[in-house]
N, C-alpha and C. Protein backbone atom coordinates (compact mmCIF):
# COMPACT_ATOMS: atom_id res chain seq x y z
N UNK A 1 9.23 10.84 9.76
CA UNK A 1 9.26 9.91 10.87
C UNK A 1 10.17 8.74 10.49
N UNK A 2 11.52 8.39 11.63
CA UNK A 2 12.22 7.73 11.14
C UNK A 2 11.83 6.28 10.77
N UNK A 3 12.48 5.22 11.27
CA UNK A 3 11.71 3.84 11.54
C UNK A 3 11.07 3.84 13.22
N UNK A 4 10.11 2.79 13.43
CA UNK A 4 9.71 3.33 14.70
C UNK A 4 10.71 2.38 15.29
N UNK A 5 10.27 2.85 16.85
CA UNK A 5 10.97 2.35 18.03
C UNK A 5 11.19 0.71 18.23
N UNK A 6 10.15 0.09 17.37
CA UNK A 6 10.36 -0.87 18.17
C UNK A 6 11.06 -1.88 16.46
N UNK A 7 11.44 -1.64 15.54
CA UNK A 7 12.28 -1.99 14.28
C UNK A 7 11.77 -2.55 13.09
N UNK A 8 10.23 -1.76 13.56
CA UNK A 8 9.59 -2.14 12.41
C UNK A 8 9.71 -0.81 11.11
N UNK A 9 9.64 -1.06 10.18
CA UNK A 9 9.54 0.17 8.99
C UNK A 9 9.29 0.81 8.66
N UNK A 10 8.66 1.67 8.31
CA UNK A 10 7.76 2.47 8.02
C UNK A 10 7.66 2.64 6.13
N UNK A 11 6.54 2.14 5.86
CA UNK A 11 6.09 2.10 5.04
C UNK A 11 4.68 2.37 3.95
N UNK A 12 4.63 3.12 2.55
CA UNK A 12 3.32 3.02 2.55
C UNK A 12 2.97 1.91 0.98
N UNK A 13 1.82 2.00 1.00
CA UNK A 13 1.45 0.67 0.04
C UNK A 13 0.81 1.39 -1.23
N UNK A 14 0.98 1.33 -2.64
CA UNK A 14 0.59 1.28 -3.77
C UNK A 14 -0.33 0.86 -4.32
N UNK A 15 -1.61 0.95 -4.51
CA UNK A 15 -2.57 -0.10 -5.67
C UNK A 15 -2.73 0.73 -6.33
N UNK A 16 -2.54 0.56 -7.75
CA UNK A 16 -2.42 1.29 -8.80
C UNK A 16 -3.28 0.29 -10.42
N UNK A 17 -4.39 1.03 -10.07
CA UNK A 17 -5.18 0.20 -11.50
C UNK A 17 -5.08 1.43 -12.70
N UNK A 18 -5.68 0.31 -13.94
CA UNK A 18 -5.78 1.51 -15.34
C UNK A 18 -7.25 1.53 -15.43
N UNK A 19 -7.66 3.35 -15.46
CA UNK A 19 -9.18 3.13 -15.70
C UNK A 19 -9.65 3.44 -16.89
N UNK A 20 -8.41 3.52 -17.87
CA UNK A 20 -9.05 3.83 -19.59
C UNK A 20 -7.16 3.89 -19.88
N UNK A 21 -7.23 2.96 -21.53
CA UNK A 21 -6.06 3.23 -22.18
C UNK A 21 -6.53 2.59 -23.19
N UNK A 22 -5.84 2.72 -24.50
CA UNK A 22 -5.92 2.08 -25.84
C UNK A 22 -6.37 0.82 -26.08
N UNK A 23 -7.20 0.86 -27.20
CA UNK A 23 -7.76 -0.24 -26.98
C UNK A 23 -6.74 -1.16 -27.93
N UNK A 24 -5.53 -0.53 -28.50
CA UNK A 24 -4.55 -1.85 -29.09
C UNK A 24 -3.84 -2.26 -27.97
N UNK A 25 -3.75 -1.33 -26.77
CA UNK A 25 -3.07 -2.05 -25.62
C UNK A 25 -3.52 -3.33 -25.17
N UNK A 26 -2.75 -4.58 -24.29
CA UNK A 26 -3.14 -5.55 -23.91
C UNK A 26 -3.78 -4.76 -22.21
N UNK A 27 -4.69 -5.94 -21.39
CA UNK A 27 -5.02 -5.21 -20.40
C UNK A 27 -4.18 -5.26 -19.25
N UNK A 28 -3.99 -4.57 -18.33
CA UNK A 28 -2.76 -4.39 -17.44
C UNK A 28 -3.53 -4.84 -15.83
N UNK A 29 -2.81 -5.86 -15.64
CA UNK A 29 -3.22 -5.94 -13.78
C UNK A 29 -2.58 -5.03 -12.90
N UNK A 30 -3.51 -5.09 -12.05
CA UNK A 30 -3.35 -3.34 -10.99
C UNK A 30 -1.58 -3.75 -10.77
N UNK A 31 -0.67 -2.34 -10.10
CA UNK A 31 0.23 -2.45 -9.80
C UNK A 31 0.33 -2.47 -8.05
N UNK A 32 0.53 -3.33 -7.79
CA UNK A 32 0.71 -3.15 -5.99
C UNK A 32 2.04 -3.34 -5.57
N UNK A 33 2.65 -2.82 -4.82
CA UNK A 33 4.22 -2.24 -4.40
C UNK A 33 3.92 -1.65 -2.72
N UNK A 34 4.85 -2.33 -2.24
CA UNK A 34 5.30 -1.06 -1.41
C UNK A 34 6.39 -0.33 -1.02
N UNK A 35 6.51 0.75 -0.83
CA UNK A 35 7.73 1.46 -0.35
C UNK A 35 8.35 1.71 0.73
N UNK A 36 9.41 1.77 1.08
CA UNK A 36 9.67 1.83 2.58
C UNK A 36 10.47 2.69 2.63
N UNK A 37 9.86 3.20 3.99
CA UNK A 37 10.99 4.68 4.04
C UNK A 37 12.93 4.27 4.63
N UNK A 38 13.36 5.04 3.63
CA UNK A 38 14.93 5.00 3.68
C UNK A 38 15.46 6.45 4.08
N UNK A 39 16.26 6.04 4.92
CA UNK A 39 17.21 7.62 5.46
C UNK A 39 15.86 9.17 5.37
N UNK A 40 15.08 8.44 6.14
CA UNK A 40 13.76 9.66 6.33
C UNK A 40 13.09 10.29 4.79
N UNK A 41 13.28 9.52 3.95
CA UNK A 41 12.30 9.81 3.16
C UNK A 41 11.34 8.25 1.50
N UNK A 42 10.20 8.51 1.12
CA UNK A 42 10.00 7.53 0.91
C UNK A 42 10.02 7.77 -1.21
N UNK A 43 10.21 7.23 -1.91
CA UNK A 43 10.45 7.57 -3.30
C UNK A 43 9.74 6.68 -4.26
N UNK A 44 8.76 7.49 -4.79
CA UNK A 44 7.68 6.62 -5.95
C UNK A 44 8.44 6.28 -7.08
N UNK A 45 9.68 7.35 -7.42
CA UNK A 45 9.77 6.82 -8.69
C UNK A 45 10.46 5.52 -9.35
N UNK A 46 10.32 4.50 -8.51
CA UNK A 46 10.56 2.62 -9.17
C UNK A 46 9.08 2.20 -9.21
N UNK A 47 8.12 3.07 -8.23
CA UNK A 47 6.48 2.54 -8.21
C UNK A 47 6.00 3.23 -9.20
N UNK A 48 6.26 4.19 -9.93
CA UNK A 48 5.50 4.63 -11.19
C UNK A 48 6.44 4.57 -12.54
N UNK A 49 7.31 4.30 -12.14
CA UNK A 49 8.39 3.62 -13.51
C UNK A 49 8.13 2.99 -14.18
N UNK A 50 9.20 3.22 -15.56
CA UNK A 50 9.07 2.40 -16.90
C UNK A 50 10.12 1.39 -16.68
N UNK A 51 8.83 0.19 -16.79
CA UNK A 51 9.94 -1.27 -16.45
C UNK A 51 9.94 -1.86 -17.98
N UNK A 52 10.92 -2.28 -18.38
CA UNK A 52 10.89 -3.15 -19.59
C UNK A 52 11.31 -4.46 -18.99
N UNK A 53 11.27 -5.07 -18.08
CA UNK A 53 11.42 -6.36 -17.51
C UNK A 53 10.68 -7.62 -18.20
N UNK A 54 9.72 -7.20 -18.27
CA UNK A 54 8.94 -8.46 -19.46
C UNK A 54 9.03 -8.34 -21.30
N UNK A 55 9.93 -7.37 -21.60
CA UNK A 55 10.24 -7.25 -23.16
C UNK A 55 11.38 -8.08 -23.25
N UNK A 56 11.23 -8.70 -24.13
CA UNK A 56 12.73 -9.09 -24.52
C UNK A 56 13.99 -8.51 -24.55
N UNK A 57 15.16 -8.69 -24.07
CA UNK A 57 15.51 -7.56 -24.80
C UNK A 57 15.88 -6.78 -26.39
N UNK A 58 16.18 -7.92 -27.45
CA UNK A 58 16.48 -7.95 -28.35
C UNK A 58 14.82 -7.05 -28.97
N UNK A 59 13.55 -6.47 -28.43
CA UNK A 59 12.70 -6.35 -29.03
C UNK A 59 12.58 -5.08 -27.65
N UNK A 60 13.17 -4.03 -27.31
CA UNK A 60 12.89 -3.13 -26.60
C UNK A 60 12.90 -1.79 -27.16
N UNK A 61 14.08 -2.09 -28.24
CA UNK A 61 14.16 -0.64 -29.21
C UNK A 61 12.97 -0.83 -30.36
N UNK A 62 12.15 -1.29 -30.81
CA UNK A 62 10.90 -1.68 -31.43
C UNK A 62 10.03 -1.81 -31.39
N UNK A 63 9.70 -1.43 -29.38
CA UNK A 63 8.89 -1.36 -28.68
C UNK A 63 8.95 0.35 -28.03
N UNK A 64 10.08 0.68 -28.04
CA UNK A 64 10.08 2.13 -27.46
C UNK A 64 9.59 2.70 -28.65
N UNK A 65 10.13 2.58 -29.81
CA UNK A 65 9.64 3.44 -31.61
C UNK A 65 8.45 3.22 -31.59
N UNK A 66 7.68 2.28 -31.05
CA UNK A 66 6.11 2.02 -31.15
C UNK A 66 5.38 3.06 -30.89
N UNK A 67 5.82 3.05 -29.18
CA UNK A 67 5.28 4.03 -27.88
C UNK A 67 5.34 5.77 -28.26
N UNK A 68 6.75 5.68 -28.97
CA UNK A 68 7.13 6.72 -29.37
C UNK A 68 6.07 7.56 -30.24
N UNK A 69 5.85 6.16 -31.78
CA UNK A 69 4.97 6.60 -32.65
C UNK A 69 3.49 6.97 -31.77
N UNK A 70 2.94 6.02 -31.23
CA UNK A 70 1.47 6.55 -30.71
C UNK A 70 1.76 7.62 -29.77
N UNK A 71 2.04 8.00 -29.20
CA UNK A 71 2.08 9.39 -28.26
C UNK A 71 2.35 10.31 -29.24
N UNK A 72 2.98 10.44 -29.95
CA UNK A 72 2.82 11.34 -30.72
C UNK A 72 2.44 11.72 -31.61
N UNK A 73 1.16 10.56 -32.18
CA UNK A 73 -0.03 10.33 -32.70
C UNK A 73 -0.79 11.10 -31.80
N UNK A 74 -1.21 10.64 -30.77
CA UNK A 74 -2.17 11.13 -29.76
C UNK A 74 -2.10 12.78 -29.65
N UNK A 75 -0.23 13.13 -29.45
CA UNK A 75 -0.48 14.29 -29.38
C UNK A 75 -0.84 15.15 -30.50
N UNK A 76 -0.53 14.76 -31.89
CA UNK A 76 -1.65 15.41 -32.96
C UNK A 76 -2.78 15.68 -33.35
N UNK A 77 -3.47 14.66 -32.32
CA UNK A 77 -4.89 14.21 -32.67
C UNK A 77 -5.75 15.41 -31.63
N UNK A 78 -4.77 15.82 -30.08
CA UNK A 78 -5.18 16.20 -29.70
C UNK A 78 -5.13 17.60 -29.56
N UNK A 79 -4.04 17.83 -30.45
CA UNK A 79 -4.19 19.51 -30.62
C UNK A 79 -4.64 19.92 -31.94
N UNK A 80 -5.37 19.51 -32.89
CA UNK A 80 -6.19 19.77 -33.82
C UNK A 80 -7.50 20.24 -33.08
C-alpha cells in the first residue's frame, strides 16, 4: 500500500526491549523507531542494526575484538 490519499505515510512503529543478556553488559533502554514506507516497501534493517554511534571512534576496533571474543566464547560453551 502506497502512501495514502490524503499525504500522509504509511508507517509502522518499533519497541524493541532486552529480556535477558550478559550480565557484564551495561543495561540497554528499549529501542523505539519508526519506519516509513519508501517506493512500496518498508526495511528493518537500520531498526535492528549495529550502530556504533555512541563508541568513540578511536575505541571501536577494541570494542568489535571484545564482541568478537564473547560470542565466540558463548559459542563454545554452547556446543560442549
Amino acid at each position: 500500500m502506497p502512501e495514502a490519499s490524503c499525504g500522509v505515510k504509511t508507517s509502522i512503529r518499533e519497541y524493541v526491549t532486552v529480556t535477558a543478556q550478559s550480565s557484564d553488559l551495561p543495561p540497554r533502554p528499549p529501542l523505539d523507531k519508526t519506519q516509513v514506507l519508501m517506493d512500496g516497501a518498508i526495511s528493518d534493517l537500520q531498526a535492528f542494526g549495529y550502530d556504533e554511534s555512541d563508541i568513540a571512534q578511536g575505541q571501536r576496533e577494541a570494542e568489535r575484538q571484545r564482541s568478537k571474543e564473547r560470542y565466540g566464547a558463548s559459542v563454545a560453551r554452547n556446543s560442549i
